[in-house]
PDB file of N, CA and C in Angstrom:
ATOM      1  N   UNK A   1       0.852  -1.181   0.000  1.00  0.00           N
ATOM      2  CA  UNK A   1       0.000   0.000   0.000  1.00  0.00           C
ATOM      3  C   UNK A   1       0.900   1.248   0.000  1.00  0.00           C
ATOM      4  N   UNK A   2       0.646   1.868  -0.827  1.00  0.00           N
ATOM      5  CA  UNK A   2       1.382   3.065  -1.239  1.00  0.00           C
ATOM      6  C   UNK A   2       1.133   4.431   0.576  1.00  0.00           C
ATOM      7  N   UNK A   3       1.738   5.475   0.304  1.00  0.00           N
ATOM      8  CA  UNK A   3       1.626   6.732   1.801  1.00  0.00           C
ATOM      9  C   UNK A   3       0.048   7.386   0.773  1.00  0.00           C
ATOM     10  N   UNK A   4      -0.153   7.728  -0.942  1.00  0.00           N
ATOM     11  CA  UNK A   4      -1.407   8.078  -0.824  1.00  0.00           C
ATOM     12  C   UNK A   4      -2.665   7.332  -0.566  1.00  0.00           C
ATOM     13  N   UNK A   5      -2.100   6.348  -1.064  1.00  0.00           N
ATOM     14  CA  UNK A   5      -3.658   5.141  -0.444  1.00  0.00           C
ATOM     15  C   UNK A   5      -4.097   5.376   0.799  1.00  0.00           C
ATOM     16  N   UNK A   6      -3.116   5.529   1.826  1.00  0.00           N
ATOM     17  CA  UNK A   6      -3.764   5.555   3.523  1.00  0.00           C
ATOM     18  C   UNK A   6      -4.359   6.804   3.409  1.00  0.00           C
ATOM     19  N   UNK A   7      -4.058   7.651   2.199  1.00  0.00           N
ATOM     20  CA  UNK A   7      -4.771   9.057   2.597  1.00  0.00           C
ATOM     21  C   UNK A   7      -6.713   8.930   1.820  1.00  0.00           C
ATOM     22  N   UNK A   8      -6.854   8.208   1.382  1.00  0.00           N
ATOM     23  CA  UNK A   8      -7.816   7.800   0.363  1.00  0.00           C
ATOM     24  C   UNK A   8      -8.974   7.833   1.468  1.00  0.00           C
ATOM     25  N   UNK A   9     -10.028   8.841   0.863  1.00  0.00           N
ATOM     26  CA  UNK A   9     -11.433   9.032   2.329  1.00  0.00           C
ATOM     27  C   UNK A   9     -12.744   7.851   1.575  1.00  0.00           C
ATOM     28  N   UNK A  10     -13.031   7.473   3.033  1.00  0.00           N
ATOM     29  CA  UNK A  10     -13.631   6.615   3.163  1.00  0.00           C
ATOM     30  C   UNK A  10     -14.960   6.606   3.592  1.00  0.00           C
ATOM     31  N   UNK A  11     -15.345   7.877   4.189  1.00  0.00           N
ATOM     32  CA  UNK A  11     -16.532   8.187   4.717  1.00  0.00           C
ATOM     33  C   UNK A  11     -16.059   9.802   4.824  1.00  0.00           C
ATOM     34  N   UNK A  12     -17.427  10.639   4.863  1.00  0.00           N
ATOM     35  CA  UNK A  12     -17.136  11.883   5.329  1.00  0.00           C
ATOM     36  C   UNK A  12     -18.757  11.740   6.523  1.00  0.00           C
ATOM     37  N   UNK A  13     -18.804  13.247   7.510  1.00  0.00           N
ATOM     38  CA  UNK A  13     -20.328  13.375   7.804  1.00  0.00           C
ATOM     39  C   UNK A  13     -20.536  15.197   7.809  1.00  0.00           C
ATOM     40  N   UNK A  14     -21.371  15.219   7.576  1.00  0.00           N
ATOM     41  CA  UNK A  14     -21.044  16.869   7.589  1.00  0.00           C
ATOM     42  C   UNK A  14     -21.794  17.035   9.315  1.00  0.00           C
ATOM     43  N   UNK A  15     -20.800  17.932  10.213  1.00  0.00           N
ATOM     44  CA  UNK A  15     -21.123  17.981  11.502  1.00  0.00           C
ATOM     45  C   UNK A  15     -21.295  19.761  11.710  1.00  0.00           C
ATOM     46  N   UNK A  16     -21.692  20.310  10.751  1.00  0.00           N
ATOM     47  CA  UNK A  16     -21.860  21.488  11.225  1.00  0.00           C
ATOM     48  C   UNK A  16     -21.626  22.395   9.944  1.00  0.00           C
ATOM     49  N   UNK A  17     -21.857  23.330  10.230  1.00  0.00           N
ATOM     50  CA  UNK A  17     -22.466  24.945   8.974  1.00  0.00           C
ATOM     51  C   UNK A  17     -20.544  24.726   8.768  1.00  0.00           C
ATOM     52  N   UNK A  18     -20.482  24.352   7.133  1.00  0.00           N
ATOM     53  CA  UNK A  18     -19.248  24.296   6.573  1.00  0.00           C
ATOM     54  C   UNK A  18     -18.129  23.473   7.281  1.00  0.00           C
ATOM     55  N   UNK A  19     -18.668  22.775   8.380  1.00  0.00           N
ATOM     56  CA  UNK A  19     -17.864  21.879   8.945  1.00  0.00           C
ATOM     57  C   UNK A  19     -18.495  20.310   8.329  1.00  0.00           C
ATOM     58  N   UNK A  20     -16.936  19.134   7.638  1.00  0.00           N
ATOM     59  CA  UNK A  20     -17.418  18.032   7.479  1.00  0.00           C
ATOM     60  C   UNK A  20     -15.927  17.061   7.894  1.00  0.00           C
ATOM     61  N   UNK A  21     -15.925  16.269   9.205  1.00  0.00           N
ATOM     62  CA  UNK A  21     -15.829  14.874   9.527  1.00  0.00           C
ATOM     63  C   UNK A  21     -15.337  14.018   8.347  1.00  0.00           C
ATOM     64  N   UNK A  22     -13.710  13.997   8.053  1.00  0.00           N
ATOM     65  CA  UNK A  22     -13.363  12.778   7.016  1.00  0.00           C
ATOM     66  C   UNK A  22     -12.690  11.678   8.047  1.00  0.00           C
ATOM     67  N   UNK A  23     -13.273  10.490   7.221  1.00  0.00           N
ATOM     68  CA  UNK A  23     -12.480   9.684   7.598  1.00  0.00           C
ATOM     69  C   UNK A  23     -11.814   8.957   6.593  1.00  0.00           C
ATOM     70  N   UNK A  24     -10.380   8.909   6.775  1.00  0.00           N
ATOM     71  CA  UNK A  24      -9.299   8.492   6.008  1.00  0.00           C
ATOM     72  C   UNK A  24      -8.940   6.492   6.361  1.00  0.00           C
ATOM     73  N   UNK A  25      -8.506   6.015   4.629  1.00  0.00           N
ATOM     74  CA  UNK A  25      -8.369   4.486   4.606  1.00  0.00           C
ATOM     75  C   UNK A  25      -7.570   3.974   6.056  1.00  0.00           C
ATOM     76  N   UNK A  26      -6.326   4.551   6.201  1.00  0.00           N
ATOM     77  CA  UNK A  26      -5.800   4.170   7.263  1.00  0.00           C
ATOM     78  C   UNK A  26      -6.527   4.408   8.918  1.00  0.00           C
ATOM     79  N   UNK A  27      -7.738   5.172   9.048  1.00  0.00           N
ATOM     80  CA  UNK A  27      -8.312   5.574  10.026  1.00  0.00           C
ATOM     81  C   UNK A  27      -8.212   7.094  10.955  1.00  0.00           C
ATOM     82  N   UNK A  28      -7.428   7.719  10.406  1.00  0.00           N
ATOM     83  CA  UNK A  28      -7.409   9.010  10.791  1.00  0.00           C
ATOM     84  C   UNK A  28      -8.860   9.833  10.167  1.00  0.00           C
ATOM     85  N   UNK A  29      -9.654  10.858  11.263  1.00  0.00           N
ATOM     86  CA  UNK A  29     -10.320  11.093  11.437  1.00  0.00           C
ATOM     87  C   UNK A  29     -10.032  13.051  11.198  1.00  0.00           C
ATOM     88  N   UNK A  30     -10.495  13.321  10.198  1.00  0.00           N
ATOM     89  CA  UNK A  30      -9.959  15.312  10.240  1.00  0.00           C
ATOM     90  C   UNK A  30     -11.294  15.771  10.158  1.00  0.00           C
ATOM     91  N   UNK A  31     -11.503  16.598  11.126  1.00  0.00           N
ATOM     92  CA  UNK A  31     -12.697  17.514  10.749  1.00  0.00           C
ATOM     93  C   UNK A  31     -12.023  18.907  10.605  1.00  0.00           C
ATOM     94  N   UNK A  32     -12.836  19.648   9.423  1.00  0.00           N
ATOM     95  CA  UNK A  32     -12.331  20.774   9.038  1.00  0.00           C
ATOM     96  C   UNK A  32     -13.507  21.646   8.952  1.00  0.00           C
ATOM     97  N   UNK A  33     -13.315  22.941   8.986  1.00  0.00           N
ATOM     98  CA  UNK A  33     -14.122  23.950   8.870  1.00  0.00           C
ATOM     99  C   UNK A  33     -13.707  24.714   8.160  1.00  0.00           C
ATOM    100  N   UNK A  34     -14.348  24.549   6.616  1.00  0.00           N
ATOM    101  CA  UNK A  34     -13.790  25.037   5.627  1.00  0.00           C
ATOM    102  C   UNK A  34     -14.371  26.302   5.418  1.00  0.00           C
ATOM    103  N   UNK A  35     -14.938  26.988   6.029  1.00  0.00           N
ATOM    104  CA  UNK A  35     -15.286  28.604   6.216  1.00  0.00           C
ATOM    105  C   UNK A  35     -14.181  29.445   5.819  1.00  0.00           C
ATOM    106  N   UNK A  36     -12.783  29.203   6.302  1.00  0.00           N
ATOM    107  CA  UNK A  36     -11.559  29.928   6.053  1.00  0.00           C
ATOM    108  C   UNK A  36     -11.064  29.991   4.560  1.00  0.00           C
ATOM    109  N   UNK A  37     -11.769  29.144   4.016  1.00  0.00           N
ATOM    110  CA  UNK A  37     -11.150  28.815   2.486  1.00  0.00           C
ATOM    111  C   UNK A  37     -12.662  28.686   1.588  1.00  0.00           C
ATOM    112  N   UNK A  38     -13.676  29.049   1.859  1.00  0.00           N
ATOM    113  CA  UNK A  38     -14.311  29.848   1.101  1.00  0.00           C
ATOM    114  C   UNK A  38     -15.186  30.938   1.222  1.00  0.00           C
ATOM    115  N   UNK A  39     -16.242  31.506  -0.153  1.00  0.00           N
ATOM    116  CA  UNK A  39     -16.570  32.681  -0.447  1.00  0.00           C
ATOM    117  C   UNK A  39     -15.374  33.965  -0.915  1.00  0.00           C
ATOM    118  N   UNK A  40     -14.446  33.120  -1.636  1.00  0.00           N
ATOM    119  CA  UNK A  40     -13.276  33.886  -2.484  1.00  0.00           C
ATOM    120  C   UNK A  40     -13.704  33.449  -3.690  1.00  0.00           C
ATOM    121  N   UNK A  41     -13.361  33.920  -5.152  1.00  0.00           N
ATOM    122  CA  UNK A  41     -13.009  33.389  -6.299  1.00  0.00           C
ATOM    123  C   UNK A  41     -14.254  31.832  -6.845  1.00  0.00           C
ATOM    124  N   UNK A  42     -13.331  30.642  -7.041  1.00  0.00           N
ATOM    125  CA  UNK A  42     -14.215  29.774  -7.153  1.00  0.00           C
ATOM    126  C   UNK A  42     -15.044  29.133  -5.916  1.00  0.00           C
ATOM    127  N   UNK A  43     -14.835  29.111  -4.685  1.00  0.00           N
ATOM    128  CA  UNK A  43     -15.166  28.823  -3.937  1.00  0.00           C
ATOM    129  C   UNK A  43     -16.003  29.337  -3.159  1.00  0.00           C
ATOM    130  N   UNK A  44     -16.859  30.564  -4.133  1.00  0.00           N
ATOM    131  CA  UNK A  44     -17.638  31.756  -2.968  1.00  0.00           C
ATOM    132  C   UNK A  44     -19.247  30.776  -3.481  1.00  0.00           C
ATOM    133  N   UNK A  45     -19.743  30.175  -4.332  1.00  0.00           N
ATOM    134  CA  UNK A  45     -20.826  29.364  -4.178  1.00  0.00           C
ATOM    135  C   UNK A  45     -21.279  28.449  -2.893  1.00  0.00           C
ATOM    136  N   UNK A  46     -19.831  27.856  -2.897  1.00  0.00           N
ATOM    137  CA  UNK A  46     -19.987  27.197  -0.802  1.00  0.00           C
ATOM    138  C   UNK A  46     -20.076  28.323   0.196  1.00  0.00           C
ATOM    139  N   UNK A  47     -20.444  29.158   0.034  1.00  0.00           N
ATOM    140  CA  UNK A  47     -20.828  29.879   1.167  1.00  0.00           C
ATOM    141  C   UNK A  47     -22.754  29.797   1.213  1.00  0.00           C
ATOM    142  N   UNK A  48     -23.616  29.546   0.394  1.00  0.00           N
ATOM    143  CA  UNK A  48     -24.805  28.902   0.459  1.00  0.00           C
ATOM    144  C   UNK A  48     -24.807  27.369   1.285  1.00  0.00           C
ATOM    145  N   UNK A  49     -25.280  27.601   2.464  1.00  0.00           N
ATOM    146  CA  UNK A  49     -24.803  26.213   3.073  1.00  0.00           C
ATOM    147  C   UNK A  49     -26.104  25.060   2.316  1.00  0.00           C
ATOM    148  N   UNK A  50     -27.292  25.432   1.941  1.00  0.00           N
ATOM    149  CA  UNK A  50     -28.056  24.736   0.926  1.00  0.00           C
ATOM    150  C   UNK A  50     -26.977  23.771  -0.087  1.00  0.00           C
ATOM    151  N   UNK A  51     -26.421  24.580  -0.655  1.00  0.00           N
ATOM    152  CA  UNK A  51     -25.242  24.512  -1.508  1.00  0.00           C
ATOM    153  C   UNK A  51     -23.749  23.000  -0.693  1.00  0.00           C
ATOM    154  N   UNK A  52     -23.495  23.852  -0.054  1.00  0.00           N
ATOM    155  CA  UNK A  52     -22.470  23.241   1.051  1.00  0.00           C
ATOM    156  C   UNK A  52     -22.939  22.018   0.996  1.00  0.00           C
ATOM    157  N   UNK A  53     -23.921  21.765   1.556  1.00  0.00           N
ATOM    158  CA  UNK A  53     -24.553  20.823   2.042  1.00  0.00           C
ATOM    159  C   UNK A  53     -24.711  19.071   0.911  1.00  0.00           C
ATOM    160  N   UNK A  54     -24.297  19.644  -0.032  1.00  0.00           N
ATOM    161  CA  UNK A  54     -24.655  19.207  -1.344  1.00  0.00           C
ATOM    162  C   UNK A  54     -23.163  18.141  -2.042  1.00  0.00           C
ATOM    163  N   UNK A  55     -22.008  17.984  -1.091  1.00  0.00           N
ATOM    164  CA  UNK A  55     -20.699  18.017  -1.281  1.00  0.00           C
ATOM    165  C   UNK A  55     -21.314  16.081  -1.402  1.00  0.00           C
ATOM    166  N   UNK A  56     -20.424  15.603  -2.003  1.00  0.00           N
ATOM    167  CA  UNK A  56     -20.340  13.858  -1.946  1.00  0.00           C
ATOM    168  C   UNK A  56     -19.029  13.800  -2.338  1.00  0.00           C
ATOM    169  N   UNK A  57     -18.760  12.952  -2.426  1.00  0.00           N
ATOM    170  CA  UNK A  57     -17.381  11.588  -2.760  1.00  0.00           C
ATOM    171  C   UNK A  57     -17.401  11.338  -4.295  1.00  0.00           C
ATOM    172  N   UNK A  58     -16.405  11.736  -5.081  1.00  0.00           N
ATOM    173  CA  UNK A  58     -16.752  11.302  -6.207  1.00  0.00           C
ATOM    174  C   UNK A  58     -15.849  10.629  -6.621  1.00  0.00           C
ATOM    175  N   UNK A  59     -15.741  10.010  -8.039  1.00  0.00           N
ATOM    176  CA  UNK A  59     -15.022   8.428  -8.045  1.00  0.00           C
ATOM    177  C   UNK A  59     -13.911   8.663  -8.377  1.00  0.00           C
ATOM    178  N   UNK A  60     -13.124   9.891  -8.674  1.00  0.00           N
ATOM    179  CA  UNK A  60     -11.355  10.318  -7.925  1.00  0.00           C
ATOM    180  C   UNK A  60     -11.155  10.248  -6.595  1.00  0.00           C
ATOM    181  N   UNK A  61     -12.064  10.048  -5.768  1.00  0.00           N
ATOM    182  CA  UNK A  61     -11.717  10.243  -4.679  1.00  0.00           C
ATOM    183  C   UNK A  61     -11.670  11.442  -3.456  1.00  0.00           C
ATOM    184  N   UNK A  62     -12.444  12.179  -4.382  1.00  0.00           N
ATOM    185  CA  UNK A  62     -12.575  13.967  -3.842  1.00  0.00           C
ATOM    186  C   UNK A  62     -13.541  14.129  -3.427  1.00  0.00           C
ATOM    187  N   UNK A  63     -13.998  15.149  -2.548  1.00  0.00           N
ATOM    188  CA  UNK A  63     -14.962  15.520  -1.818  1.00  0.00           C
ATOM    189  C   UNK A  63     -15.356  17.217  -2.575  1.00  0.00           C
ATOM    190  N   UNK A  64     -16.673  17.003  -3.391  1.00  0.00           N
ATOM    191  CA  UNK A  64     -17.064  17.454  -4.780  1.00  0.00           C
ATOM    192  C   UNK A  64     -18.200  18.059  -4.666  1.00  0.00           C
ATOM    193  N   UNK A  65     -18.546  19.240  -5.090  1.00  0.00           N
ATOM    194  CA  UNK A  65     -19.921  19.732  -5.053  1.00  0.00           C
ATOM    195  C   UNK A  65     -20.361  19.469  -6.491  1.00  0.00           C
ATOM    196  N   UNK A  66     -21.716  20.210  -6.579  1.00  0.00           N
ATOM    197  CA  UNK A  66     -22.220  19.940  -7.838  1.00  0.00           C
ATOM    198  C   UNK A  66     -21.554  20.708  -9.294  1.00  0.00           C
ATOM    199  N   UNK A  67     -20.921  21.769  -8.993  1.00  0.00           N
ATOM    200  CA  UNK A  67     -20.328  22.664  -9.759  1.00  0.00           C
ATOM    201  C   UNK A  67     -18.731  22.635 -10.282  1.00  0.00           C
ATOM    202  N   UNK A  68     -18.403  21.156  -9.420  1.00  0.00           N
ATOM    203  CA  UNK A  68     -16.950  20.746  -9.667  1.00  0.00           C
ATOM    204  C   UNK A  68     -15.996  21.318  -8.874  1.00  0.00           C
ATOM    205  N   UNK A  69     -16.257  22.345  -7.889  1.00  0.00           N
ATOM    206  CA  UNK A  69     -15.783  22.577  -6.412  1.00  0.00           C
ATOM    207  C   UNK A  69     -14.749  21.237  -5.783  1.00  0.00           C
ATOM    208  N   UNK A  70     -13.885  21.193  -5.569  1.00  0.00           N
ATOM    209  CA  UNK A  70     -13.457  20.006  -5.022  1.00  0.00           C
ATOM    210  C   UNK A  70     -12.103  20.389  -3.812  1.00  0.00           C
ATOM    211  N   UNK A  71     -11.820  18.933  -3.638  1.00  0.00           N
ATOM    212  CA  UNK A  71     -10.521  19.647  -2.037  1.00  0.00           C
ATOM    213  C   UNK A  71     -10.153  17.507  -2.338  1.00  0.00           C
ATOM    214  N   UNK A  72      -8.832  17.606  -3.130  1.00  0.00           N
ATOM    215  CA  UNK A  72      -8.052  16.416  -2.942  1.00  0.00           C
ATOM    216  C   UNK A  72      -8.304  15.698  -1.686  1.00  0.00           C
ATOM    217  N   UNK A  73      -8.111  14.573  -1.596  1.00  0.00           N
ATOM    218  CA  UNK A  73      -7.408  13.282   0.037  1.00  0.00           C
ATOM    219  C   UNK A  73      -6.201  14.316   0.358  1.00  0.00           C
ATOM    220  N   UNK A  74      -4.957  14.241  -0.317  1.00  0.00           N
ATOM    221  CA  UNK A  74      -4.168  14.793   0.111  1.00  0.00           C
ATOM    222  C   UNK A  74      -4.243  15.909   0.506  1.00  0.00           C
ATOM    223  N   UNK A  75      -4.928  16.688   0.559  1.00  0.00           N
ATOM    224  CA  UNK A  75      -4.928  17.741   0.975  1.00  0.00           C
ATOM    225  C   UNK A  75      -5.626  17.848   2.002  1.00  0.00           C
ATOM    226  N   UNK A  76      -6.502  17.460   2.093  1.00  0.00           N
ATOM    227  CA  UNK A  76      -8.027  17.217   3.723  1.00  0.00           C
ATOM    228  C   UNK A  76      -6.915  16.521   4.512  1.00  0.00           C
ATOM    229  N   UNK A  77      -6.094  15.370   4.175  1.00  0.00           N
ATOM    230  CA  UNK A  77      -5.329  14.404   5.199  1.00  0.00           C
ATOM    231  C   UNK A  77      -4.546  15.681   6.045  1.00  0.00           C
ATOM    232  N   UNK A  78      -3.578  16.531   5.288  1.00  0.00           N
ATOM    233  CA  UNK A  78      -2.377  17.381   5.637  1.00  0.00           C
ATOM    234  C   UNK A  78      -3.269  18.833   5.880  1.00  0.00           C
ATOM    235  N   UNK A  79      -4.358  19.204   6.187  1.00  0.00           N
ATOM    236  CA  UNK A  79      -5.103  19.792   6.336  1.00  0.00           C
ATOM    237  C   UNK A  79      -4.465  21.579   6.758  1.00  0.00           C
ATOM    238  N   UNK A  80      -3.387  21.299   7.952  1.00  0.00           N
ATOM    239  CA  UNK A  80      -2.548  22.384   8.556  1.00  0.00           C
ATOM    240  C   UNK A  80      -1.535  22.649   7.581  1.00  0.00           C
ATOM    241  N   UNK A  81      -1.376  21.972   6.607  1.00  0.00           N
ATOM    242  CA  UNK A  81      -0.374  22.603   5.500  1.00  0.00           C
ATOM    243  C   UNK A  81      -1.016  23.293   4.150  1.00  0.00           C
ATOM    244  N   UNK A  82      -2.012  22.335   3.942  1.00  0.00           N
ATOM    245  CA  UNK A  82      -2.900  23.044   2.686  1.00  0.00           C
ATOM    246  C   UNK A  82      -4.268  24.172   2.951  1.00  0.00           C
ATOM    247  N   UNK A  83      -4.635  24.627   4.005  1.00  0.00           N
ATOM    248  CA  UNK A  83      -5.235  25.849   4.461  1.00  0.00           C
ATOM    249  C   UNK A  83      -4.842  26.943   3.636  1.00  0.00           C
ATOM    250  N   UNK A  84      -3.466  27.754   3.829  1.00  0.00           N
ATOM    251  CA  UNK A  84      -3.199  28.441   3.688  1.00  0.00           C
ATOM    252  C   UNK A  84      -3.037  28.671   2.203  1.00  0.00           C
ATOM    253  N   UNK A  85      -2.698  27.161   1.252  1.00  0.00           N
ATOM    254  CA  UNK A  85      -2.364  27.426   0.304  1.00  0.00           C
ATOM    255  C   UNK A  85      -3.768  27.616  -0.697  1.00  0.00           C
ATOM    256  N   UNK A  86      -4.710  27.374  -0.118  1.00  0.00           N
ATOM    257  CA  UNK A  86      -6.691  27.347  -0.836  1.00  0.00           C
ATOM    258  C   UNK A  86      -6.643  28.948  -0.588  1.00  0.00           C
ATOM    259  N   UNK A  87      -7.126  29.131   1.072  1.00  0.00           N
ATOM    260  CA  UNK A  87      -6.737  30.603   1.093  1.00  0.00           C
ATOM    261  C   UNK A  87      -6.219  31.496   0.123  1.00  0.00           C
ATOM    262  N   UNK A  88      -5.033  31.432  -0.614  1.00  0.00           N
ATOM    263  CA  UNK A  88      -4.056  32.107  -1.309  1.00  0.00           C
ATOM    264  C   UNK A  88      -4.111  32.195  -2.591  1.00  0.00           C
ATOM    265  N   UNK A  89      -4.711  30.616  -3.181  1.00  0.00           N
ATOM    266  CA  UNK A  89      -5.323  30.685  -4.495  1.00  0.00           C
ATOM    267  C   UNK A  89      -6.824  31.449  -4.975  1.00  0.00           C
ATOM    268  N   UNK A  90      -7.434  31.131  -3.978  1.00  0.00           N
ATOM    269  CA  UNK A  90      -9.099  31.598  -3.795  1.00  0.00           C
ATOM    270  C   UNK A  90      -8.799  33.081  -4.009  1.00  0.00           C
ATOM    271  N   UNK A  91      -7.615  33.644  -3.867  1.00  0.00           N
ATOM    272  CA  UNK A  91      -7.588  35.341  -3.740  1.00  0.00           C
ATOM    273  C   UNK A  91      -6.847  35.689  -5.056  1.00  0.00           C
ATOM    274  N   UNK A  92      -6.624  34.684  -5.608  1.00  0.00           N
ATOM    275  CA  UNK A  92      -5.728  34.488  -6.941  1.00  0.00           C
ATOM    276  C   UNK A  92      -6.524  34.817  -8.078  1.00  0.00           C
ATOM    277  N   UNK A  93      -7.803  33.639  -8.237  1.00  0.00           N
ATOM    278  CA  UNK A  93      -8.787  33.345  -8.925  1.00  0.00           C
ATOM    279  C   UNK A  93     -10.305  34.626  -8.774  1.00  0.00           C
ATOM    280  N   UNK A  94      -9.930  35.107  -7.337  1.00  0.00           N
ATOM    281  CA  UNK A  94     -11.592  36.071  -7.482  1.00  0.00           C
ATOM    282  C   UNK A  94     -11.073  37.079  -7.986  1.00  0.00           C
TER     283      UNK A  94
END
């Protein structure tokens, strides 16, 4: 088994307004509150939590809205490293 496979999500739950609960192949558990990283650029549609609310698993492996919105495994896994870098693009793109 490869280091991205253990990162590969396996379940998510959404536990709150822009907050969603992953759980990763190897069993690590990240909840994130992705409030900080949107309503910039492409990402200002997830600020409708109707919208938000709307995110699934799609068969790359990403956690996907209807509009093609997405946030890699690798990146939800390493969560404290890739914040800043969504942040930074989101201000790139609006």
């Amino acid at each position: 088994m490869s280091y991205l496979d253990d990162m590969a999500i396996v379940g998510f739950e959404l536990v709150g307004n822009y907050t969603i609960k992953i759980i990763f192949k190897d069993g690590k558990a990240q909840t994130i509150n992705f409030e900080s990283v949107i309503g910039e650029g492409w990402m200002a549609q997830l600020l409708d939590l109707e919208y938000f609310r709307k995110v699934e698993l799609n068969d790359g492996g990403n956690l996907e809205w209807p509009d093609g919105q997405d946030f890699n495994p690798e990146a939800l896994y390493n969560w404290e490293r890739f914040e800043k870098i969504y942040i930074e693009d989101a201000k790139k793109k609006g």
